[in-house]
Each structure stands twice: as structure tokens, then as C-alpha cells.
N, C-alpha and C. Protein backbone atom coordinates (compact mmCIF):
# COMPACT_ATOMS: atom_id res chain seq x y z
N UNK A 1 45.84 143.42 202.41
CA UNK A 1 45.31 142.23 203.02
C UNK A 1 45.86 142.14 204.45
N UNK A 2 44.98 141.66 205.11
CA UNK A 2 45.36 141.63 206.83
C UNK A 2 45.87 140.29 207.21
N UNK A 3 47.52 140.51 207.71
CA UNK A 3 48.15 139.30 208.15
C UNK A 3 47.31 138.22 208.86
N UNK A 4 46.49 138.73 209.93
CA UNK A 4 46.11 137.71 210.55
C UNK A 4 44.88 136.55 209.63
N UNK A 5 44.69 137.23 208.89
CA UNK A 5 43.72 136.28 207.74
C UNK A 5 44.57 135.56 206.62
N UNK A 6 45.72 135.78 206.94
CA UNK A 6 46.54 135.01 205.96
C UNK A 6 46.92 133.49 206.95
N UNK A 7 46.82 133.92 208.34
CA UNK A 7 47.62 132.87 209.03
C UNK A 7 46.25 131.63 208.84
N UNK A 8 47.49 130.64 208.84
CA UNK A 8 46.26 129.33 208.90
C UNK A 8 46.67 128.32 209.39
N UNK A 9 46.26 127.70 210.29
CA UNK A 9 46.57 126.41 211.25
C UNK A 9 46.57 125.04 211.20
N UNK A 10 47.18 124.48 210.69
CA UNK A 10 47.60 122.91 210.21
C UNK A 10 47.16 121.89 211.19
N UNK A 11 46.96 120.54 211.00
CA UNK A 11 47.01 119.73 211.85
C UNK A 11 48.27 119.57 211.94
N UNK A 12 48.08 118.85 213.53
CA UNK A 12 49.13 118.68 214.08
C UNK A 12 49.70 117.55 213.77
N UNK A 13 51.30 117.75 213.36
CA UNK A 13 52.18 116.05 212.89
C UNK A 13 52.90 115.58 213.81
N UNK A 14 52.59 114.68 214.55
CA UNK A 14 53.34 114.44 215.51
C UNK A 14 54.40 113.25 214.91
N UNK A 15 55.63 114.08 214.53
CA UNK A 15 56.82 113.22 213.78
C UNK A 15 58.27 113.73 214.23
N UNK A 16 58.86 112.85 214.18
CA UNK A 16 60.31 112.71 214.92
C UNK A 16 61.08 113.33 213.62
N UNK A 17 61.96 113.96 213.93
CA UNK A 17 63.19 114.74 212.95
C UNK A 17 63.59 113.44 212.73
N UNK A 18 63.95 113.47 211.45
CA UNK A 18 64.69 111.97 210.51
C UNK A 18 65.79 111.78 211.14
N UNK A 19 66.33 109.97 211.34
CA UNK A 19 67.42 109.89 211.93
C UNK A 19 68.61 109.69 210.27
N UNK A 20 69.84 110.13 211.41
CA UNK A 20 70.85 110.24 210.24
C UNK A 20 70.80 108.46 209.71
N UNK A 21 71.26 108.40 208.61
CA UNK A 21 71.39 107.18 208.07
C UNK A 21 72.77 106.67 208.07
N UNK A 22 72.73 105.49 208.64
CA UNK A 22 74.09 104.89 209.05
C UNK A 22 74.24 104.42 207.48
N UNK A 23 76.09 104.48 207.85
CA UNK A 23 76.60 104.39 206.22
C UNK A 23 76.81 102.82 206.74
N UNK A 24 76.63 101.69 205.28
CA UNK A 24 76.45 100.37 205.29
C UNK A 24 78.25 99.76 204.45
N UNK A 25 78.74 99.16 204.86
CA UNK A 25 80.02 98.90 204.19
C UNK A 25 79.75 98.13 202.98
N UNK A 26 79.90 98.54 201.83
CA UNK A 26 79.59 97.60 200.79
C UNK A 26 79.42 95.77 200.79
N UNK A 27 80.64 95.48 200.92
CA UNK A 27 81.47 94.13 201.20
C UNK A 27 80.11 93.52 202.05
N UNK A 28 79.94 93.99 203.12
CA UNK A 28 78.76 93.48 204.10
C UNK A 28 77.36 93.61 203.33
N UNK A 29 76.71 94.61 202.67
CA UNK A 29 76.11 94.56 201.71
C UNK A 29 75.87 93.55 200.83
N UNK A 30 76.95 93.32 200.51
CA UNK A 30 77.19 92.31 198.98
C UNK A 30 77.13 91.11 199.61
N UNK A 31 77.52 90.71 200.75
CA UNK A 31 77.46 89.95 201.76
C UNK A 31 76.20 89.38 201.76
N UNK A 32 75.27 90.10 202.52
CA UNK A 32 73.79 89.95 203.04
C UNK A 32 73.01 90.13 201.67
N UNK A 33 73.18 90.61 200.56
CA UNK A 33 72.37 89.83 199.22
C UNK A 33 72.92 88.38 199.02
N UNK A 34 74.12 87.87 199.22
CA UNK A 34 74.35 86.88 198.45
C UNK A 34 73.62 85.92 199.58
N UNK A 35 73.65 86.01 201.03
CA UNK A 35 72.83 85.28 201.88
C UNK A 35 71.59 84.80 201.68
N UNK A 36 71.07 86.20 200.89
CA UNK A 36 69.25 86.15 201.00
C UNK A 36 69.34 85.37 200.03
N UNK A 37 70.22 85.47 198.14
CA UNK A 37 70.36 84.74 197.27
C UNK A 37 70.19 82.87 197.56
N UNK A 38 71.39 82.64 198.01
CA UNK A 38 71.12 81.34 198.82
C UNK A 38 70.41 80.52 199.37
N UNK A 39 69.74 81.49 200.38
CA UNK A 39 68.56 80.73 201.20
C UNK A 39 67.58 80.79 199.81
N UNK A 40 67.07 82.00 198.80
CA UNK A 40 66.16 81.56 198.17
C UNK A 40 66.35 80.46 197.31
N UNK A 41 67.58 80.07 196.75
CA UNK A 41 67.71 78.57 196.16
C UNK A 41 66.99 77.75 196.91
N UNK A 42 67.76 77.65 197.84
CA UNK A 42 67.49 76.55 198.84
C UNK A 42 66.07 76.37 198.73
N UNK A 43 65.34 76.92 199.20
CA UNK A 43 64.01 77.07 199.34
C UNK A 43 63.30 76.57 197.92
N UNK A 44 64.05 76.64 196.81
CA UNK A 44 63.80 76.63 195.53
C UNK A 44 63.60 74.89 195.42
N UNK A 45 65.20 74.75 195.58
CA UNK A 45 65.38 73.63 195.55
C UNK A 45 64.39 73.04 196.18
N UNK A 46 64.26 72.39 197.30
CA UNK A 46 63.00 71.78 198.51
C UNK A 46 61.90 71.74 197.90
N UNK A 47 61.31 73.34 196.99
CA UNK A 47 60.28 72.82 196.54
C UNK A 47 60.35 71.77 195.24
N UNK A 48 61.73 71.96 194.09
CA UNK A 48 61.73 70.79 193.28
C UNK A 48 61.01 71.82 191.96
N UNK A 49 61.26 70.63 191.35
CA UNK A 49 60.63 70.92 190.03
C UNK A 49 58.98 71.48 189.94
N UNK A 50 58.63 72.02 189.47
CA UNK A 50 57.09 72.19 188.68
C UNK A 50 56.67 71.49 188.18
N UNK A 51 55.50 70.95 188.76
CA UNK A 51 54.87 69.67 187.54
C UNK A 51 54.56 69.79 186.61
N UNK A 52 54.44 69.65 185.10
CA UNK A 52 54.42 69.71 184.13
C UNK A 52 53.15 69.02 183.49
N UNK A 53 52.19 69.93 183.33
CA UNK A 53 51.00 68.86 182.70
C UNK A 53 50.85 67.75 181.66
N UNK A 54 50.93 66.75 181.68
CA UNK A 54 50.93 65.86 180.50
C UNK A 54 50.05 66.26 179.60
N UNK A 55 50.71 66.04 177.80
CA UNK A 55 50.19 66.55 176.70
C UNK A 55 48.73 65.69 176.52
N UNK A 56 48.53 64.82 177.08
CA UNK A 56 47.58 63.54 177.27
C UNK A 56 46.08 65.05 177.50
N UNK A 57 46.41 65.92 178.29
CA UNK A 57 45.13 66.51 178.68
C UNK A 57 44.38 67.52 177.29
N UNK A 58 45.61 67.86 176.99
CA UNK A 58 45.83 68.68 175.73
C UNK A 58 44.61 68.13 174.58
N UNK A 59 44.41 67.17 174.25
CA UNK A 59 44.06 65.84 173.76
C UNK A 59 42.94 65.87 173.56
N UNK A 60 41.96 65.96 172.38
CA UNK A 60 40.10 66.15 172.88
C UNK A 60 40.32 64.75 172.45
N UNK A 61 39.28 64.10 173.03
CA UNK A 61 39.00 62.81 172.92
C UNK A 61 38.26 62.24 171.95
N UNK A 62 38.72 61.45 171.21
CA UNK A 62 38.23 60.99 169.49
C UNK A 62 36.50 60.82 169.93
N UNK A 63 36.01 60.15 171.00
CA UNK A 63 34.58 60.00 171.01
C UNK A 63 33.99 60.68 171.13
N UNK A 64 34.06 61.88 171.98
CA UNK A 64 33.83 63.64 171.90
C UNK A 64 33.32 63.95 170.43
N UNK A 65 34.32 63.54 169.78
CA UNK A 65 34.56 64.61 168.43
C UNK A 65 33.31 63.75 167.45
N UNK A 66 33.40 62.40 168.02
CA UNK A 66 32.71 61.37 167.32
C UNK A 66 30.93 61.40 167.44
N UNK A 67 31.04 61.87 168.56
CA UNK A 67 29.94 62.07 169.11
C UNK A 67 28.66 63.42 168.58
N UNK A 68 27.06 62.51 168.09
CA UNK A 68 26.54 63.09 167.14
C UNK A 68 25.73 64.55 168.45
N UNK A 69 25.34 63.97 169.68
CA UNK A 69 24.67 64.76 170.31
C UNK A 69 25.67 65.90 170.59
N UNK A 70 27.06 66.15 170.60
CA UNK A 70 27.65 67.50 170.24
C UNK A 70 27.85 68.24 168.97
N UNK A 71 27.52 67.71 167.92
CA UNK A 71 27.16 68.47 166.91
C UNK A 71 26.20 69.03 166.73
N UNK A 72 26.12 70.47 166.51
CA UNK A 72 25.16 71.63 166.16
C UNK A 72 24.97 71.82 164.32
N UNK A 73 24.26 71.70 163.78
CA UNK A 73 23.63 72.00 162.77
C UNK A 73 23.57 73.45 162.70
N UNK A 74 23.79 74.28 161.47
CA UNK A 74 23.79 75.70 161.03
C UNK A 74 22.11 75.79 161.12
N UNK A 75 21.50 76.49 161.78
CA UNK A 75 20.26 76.72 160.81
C UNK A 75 19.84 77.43 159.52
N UNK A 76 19.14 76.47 159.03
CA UNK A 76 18.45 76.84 157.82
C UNK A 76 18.31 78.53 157.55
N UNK A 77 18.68 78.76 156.25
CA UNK A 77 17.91 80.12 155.83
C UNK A 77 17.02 80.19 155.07
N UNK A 78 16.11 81.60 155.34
CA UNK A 78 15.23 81.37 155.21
C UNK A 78 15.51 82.11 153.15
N UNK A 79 14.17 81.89 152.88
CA UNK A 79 14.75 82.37 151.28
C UNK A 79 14.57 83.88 150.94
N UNK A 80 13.86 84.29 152.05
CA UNK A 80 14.26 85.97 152.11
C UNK A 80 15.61 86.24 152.48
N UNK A 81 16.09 85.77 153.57
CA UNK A 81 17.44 86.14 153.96
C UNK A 81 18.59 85.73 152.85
N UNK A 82 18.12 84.34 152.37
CA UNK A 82 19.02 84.14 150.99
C UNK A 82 19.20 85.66 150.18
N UNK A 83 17.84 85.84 149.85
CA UNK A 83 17.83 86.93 148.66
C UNK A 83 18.73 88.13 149.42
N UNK A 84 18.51 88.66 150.40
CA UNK A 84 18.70 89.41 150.65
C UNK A 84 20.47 89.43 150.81
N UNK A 85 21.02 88.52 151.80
CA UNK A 85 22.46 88.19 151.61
C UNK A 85 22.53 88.22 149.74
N UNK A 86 22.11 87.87 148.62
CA UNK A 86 22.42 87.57 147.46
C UNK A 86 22.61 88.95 147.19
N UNK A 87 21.71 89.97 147.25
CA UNK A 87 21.24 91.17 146.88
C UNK A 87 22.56 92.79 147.28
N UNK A 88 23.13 91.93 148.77
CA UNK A 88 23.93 92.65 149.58
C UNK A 88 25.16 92.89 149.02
N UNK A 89 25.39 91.09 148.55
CA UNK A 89 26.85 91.08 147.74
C UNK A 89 26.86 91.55 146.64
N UNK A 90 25.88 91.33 145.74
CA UNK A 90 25.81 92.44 144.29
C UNK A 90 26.08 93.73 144.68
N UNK A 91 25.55 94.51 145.22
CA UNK A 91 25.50 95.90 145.82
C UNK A 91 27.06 95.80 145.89
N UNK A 92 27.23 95.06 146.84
CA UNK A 92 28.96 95.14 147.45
C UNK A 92 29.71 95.33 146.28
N UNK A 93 29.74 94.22 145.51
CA UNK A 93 30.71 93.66 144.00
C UNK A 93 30.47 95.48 143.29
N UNK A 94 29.33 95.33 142.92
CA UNK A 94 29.51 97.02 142.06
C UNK A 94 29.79 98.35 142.80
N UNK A 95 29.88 98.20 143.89
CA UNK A 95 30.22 99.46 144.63
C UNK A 95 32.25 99.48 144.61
N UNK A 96 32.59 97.98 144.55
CA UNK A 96 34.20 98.02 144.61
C UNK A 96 34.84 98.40 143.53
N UNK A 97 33.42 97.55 141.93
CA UNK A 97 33.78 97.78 140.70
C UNK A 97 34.00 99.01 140.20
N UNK A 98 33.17 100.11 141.10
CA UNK A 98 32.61 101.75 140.68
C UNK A 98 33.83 102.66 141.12
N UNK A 99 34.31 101.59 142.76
CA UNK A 99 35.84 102.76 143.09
C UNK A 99 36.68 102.36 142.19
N UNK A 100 37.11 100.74 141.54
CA UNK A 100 38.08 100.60 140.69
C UNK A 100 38.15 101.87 139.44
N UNK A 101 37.08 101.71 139.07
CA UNK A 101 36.68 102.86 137.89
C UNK A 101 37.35 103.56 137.98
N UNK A 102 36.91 103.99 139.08
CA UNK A 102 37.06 106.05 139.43
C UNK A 102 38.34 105.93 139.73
N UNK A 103 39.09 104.92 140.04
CA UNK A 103 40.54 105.19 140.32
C UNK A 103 41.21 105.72 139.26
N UNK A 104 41.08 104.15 138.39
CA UNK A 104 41.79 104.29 137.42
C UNK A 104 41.08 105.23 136.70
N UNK A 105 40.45 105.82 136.20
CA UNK A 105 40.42 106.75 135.38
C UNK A 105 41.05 108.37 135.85
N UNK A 106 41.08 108.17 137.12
CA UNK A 106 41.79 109.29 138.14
C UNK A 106 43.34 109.24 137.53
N UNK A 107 43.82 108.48 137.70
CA UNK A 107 45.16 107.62 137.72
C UNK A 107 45.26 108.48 136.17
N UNK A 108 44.84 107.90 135.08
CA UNK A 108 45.06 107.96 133.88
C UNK A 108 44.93 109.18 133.43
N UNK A 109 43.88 110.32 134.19
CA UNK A 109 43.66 111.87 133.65
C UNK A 109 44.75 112.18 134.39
N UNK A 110 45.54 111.67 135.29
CA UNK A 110 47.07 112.36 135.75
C UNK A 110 47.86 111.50 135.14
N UNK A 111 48.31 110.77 134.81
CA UNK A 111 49.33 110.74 133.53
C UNK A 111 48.85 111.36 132.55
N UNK A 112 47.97 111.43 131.77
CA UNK A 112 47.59 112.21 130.89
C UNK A 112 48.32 113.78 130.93
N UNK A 113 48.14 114.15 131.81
CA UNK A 113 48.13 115.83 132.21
C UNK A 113 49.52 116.02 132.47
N UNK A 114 49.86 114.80 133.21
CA UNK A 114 51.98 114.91 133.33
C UNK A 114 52.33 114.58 131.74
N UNK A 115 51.76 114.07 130.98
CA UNK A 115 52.48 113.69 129.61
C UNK A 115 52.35 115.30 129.14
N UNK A 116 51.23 115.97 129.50
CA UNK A 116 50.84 117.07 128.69
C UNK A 116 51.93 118.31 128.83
N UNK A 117 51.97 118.60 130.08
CA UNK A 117 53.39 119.35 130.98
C UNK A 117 54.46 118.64 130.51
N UNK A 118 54.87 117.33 130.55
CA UNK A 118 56.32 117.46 129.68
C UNK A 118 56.41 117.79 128.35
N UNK A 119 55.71 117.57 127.82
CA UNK A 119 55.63 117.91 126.42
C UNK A 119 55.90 119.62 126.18
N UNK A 120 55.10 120.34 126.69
CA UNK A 120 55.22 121.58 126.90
C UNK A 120 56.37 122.42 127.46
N UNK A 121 57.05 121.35 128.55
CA UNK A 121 58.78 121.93 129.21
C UNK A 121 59.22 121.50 128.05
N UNK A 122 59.42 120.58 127.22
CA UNK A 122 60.12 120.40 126.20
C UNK A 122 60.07 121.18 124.96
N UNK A 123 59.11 121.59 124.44
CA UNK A 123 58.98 122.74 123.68
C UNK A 123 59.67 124.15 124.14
N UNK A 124 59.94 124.22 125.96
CA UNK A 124 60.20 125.50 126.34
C UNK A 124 61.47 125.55 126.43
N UNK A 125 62.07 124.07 127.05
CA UNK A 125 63.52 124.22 127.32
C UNK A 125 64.00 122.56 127.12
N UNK A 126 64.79 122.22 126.68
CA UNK A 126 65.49 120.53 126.62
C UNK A 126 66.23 120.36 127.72
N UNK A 127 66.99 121.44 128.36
CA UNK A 127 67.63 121.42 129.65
C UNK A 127 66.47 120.72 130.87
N UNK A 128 66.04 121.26 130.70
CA UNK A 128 64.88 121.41 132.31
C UNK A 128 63.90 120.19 131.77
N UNK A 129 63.46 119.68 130.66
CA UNK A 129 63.08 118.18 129.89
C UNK A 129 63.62 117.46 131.21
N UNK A 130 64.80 117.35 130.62
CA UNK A 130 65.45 115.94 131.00
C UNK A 130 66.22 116.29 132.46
N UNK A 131 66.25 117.29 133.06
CA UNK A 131 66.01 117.28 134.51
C UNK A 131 64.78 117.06 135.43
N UNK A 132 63.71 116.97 134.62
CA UNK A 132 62.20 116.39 135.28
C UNK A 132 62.15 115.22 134.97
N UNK A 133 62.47 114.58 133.74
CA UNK A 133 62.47 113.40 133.52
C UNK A 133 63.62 112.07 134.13
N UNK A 134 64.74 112.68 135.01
CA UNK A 134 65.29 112.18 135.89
C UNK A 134 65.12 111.58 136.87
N UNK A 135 65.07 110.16 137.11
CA UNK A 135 64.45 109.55 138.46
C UNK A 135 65.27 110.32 139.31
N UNK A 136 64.22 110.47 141.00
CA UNK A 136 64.74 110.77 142.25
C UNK A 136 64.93 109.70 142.89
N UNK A 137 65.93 109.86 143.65
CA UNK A 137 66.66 108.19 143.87
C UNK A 137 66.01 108.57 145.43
N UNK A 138 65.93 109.98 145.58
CA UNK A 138 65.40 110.19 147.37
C UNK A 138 63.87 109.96 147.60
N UNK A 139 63.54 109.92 146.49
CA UNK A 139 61.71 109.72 146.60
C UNK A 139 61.31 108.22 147.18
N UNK A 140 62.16 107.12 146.39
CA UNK A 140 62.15 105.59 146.77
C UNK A 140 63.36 105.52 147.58
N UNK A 141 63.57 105.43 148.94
CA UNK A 141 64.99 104.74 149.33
C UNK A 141 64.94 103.06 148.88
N UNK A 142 66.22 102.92 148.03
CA UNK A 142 66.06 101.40 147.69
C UNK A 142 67.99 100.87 148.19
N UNK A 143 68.11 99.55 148.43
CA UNK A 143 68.83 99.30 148.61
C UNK A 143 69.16 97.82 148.55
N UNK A 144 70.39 97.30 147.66
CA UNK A 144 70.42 95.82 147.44
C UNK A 144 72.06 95.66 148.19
N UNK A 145 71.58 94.57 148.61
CA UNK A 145 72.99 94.04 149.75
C UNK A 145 73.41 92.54 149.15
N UNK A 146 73.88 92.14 147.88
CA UNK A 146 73.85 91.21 147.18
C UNK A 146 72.78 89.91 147.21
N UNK A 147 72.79 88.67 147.08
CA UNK A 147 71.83 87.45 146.96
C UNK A 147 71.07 87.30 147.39
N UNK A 148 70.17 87.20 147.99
CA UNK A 148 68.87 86.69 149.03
C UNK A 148 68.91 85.26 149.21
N UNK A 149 69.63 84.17 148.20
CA UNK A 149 69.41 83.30 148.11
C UNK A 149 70.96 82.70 147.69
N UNK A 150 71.26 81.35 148.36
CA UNK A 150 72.55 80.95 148.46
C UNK A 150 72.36 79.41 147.91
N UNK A 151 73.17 79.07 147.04
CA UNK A 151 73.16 77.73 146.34
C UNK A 151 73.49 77.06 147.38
N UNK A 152 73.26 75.54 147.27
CA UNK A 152 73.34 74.64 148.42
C UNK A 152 74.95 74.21 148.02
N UNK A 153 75.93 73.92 149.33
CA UNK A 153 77.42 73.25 148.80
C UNK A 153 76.73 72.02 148.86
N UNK A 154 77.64 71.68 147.52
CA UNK A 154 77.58 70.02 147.27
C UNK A 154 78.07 69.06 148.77
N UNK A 155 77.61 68.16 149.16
CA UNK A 155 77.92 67.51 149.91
C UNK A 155 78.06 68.07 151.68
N UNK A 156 77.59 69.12 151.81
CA UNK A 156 77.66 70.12 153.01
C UNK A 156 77.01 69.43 154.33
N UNK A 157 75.58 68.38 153.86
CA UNK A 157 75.45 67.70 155.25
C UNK A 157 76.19 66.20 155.42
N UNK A 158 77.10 66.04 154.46
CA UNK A 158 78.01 64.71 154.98
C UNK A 158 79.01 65.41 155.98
N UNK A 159 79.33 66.54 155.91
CA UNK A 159 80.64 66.86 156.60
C UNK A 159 80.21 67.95 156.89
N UNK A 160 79.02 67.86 158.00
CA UNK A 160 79.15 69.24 158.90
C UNK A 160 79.12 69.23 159.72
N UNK A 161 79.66 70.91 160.45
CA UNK A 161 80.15 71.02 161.36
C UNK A 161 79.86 71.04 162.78
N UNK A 162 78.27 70.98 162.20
CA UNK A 162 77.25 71.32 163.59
C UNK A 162 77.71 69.84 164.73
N UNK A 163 78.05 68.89 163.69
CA UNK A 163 77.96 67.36 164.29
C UNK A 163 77.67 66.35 163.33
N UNK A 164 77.32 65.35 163.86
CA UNK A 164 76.52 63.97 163.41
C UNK A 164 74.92 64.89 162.49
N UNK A 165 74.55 64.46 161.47
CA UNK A 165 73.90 64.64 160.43
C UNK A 165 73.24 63.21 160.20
N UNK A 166 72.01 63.46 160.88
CA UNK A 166 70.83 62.15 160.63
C UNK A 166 69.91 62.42 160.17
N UNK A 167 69.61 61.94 158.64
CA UNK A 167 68.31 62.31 158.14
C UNK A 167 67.18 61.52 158.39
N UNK A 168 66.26 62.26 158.79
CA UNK A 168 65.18 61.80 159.59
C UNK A 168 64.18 61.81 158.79
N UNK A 169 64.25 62.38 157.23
CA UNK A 169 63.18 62.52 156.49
C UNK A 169 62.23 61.34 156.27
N UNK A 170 60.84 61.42 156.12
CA UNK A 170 60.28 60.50 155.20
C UNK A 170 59.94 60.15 154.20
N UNK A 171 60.31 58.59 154.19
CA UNK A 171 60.19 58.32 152.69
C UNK A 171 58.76 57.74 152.19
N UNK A 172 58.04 59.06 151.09
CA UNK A 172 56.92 58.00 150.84
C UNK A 172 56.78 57.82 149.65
N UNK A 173 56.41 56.17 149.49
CA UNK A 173 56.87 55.49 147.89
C UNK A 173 54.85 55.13 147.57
């Protein structure tokens, strides 16, 4: 390959060699954040609180709700579409009834077939029986960390610790 077809000519960058970077003294650093910190309070402050929308807006208005010209009516179906919605859900109901089936009877020709195989290790060997018939404790990780549920102490909200204990419940007679 011929050098001069390798050479290739760039635009031109007209850019200054980087200047060295002046080293900044920490202290002065830490300095000029806590400044900028400050003034942005300040600024914070002046503007004050955020107004807070009153729950009042939140609120649909009882005559709104009362009101008959905003109520929409479902329309009517027609008695084809009845049948047909009627027709859809049957279909549906026996199509769920047909996988239940097939499960369980799935389910049951494999216990079946595991009863059949132990039976058969047991005829071959009693050792190796009751090493298949051994739960694996690694198959389920299970784990109990005592109570879930803690009796109430007698008398615990006259004298607790959180504070003053005011029952606010209501009473309805």
C-alpha cells in the first residue's frame, strides 16, 4: 500500500494546549460550599413556606354527585349479546372444568406410578426403601423463628412507656 494514500487531512482545531490546573486549598473549598449553602437557605427562607392546598378542593361536591343530568345509564343489551355473553361463560366454566380434570388425573397417574417404584425398591432392597422415602429438608427450605403472635401484657396501656395513653376509641351502644 502507498504511504501517500494512507495520509489523510483533518480539519483544522484551533485549540489552546490545556492550562495546568491550579491546586484549590481544601479549607477554602469547604469554605465556598458552605457560602453557596447559606445564601441558598436564605433564599429559601424569603421564599417561605409552600402553600398547601386545602383538603376542601379534594372534596366532590354532594350536588355534583346528587345531580341526575351527570348520571350515565349502562346501555341496554341486546338479547343476542345476552346469549352470547351467556354462551361464552359456559364455554369458559367447562374449558377450566376440562384442565381441572386433566390435572388431577395427571397428578394421580404420578402418584400412582411413584407408589408403583416404591413398592418395587422395596422388594429389591429395604436399605434404599427407606432412603427414598426420607424427606429432603433441601428440596423445601423451611424455617421457624419462634411465635408470630405475642399475648397482650395485662395492663400494658395504663403504664406505657411511649407516654400519656388516650383512648380515643368509639363507643357504639
Amino acid at each position: 500500500m502507498n504511504g501517500a494514500l494512507c495520509f489523510r487531512a483533518t480539519q483544522l482545531l484551533y485549540a489552546e494546549p490545556p492550562k495546568k490546573k491550579k491546586r484549590v486549598d481544601p479549607k477554602q473549598e469547604m469554605m465556598r460550599q458552605q457560602r453557596i449553602l447559606k445564601r441558598m437557605k436564605k433564599i429559601q427562607f424569603k421564599m417561605g413556606d409552600p402553600e398547601l392546598k386545602p383538603i376542601e378542593e379534594f372534596r366532590t361536591d354532594k350536588k355534583l354527585l346528587l345531580d341526575d343530568k351527570r348520571k350515565r345509564d349502562t346501555p341496554a343489551l341486546t338479547y343476542e349479546e345476552q346469549e352470547r355473553r351467556a354462551l361464552l361463560q359456559k364455554d369458559w366454566a367447562r374449558h377450566k372444568f376440562q384442565e381441572h380434570v386433566t390435572e388431577t388425573n395427571l397428578i394421580q397417574a404420578l402418584l400412582r406410578s411413584q407408589e408403583k417404584a416404591l413398592k418395587e425398591l422395596r422388594a429389591e432392597s429395604e436399605e434404599l426403601y427407606q432412603q427414598a422415602i426420607q424427606a429432603d429438608s433441601n428440596l423445601f427450605p423451611f424455617e421457624v423463628k419462634g411465635p408470630v403472635y405475642t399475648p397482650p401484657i395485662p395492663g400494658y396501656a395504663k403504664d406505657s412507656p411511649d407516654g400519656e395513653y388516650v383512648d380515643i376509641s368509639k363507643q357504639y351502644k
